[in-house]
N, C-alpha and C. Protein backbone atom coordinates (compact mmCIF):
# COMPACT_ATOMS: atom_id res chain seq x y z
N UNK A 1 109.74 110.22 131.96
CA UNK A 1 109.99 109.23 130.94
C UNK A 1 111.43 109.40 130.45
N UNK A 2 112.06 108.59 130.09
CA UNK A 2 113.57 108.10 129.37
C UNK A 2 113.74 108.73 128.47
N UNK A 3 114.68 109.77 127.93
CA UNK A 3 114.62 110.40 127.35
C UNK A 3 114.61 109.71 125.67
N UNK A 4 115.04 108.79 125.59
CA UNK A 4 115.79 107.90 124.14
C UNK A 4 114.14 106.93 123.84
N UNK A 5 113.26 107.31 124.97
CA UNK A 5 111.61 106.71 124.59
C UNK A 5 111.36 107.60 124.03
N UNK A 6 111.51 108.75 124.57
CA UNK A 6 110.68 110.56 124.13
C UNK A 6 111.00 110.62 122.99
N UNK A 7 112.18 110.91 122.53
CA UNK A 7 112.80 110.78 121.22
C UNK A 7 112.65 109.54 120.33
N UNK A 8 112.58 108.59 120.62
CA UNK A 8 111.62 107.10 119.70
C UNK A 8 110.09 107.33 119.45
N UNK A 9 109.27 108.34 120.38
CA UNK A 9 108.26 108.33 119.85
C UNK A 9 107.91 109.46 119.18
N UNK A 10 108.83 110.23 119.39
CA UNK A 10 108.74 111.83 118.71
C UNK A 10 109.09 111.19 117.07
N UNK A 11 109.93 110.54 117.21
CA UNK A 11 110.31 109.99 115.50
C UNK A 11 109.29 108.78 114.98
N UNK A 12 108.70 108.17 115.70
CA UNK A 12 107.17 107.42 115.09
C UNK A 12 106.49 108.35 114.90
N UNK A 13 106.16 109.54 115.79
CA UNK A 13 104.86 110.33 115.29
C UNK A 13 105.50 110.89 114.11
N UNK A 14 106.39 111.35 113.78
CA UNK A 14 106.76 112.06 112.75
C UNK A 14 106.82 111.40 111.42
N UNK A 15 107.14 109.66 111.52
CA UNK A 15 106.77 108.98 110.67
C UNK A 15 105.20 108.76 110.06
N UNK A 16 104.74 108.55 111.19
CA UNK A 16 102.99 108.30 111.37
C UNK A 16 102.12 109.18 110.31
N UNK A 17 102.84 110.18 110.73
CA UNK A 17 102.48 112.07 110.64
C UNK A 17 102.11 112.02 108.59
N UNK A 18 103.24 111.39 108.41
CA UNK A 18 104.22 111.65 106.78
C UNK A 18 103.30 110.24 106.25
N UNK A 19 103.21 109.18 106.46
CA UNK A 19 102.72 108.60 105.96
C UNK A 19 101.24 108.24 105.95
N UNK A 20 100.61 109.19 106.75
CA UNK A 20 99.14 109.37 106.81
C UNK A 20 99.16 110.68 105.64
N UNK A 21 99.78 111.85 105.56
CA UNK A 21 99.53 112.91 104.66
C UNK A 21 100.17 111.89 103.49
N UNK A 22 101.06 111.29 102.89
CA UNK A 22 101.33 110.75 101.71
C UNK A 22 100.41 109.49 101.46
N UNK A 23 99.24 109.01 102.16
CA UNK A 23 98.06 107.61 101.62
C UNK A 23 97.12 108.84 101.25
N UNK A 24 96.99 109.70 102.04
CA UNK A 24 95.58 111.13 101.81
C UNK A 24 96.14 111.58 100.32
N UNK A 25 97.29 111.70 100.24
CA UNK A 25 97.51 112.32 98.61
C UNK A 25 97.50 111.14 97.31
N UNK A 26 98.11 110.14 97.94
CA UNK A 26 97.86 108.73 96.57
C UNK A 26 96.49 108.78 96.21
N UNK A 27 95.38 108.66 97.38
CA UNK A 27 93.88 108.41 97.02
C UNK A 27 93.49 109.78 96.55
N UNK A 28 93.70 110.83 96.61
CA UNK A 28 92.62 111.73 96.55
C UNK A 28 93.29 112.83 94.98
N UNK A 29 92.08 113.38 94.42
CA UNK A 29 93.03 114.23 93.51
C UNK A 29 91.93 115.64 94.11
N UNK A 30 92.22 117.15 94.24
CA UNK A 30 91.82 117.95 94.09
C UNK A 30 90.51 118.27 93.87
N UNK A 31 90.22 117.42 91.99
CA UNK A 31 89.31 117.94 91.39
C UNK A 31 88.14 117.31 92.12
N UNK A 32 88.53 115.72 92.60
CA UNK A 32 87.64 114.73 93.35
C UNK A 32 87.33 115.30 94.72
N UNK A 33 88.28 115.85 95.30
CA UNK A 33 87.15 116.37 96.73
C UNK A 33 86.68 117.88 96.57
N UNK A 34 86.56 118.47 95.52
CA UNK A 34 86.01 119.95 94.94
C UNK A 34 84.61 119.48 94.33
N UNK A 35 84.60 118.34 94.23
CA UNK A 35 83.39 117.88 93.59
C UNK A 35 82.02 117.59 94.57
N UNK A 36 82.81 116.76 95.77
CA UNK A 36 82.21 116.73 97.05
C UNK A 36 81.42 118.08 97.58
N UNK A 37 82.82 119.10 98.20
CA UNK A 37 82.40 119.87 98.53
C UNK A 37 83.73 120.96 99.08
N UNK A 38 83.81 121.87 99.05
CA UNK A 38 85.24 122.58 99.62
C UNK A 38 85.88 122.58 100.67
N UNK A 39 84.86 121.96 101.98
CA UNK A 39 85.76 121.93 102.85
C UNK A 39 86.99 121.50 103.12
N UNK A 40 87.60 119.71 102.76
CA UNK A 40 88.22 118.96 102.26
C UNK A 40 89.38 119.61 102.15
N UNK A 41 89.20 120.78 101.26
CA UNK A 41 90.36 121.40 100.43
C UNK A 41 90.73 122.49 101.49
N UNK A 42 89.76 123.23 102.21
CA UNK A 42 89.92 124.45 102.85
C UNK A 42 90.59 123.93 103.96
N UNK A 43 90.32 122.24 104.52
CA UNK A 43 91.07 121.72 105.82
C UNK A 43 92.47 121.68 105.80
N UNK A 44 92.65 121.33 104.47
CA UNK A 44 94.18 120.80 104.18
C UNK A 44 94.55 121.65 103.97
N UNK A 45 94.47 122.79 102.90
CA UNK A 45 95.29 123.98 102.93
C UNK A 45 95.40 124.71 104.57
N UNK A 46 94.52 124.48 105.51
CA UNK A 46 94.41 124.95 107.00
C UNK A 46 95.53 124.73 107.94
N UNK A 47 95.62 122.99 107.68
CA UNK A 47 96.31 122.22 108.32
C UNK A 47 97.67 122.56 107.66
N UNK A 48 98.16 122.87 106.49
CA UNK A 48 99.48 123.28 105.81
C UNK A 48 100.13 124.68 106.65
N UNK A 49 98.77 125.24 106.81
CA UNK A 49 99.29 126.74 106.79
C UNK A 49 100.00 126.24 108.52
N UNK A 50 99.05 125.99 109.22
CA UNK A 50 99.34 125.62 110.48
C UNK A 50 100.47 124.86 110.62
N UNK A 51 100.76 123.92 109.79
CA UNK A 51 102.03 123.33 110.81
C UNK A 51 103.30 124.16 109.58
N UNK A 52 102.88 124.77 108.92
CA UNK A 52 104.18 125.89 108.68
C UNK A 52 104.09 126.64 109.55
N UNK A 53 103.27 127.48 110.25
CA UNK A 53 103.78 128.34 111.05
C UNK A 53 104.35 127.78 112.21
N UNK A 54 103.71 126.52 112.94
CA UNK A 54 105.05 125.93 114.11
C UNK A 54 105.77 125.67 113.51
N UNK A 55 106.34 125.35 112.34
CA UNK A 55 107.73 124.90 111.79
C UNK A 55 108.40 126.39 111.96
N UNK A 56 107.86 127.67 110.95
CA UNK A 56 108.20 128.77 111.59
C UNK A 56 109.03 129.49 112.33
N UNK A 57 107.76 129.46 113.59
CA UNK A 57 108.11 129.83 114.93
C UNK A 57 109.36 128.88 115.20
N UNK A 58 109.36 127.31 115.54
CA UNK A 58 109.83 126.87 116.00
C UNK A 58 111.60 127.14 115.70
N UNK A 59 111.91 127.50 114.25
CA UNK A 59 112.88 127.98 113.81
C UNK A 59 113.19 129.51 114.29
N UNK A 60 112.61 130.06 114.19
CA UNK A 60 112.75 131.29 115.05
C UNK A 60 113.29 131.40 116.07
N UNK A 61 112.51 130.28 117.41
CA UNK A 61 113.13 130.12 118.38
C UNK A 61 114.38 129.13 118.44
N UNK A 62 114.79 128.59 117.44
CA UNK A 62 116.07 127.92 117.23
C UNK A 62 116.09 126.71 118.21
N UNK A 63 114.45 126.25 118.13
CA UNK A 63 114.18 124.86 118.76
C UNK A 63 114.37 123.72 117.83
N UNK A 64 114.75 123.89 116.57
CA UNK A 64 114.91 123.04 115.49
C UNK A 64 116.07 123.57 114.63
C-alpha cells in the first residue's frame, strides 16, 4: 500500500480513536457506571494503562 494512504489512515484512526474516548466521557460520569457495576470503570482504567504503556515503549524505542 502507498505510503501517504498508510499515513491518511493511521491519522483517521487516531482521530476515530479520540473522538470515540471524548462521546464515552460527555455521556458517562463515574458515579453513573459505579452504580451499574465496576467493570466499566476497571475496563477503562485497563485500556488507559495499556495504551500508556505502548505510548511508553514506543518512546523508548524512539518510534515516536
Amino acid at each position: 500500500m502507498p505510503k501517504r494512504l498508510l499515513s491518511s489512515a493511521g491519522d483517521v484512526s487516531r482521530f476515530s480513536l479520540v473522538l470515540a474516548i471524548s462521546a464515552i466521557g460527555m455521556h458517562a460520569s463515574l458515579k453513573d457506571l459505579t452504580v451499574l457495576d465496576m467493570k466499566p470503570v476497571v475496563l477503562m482504567v485497563a485500556e488507559t494503562v495499556f495504551l500508556a504503556g505502548i505510548i511508553a515503549l514506543m518512546m523508548k524505542l524512539s518510534v515516536i
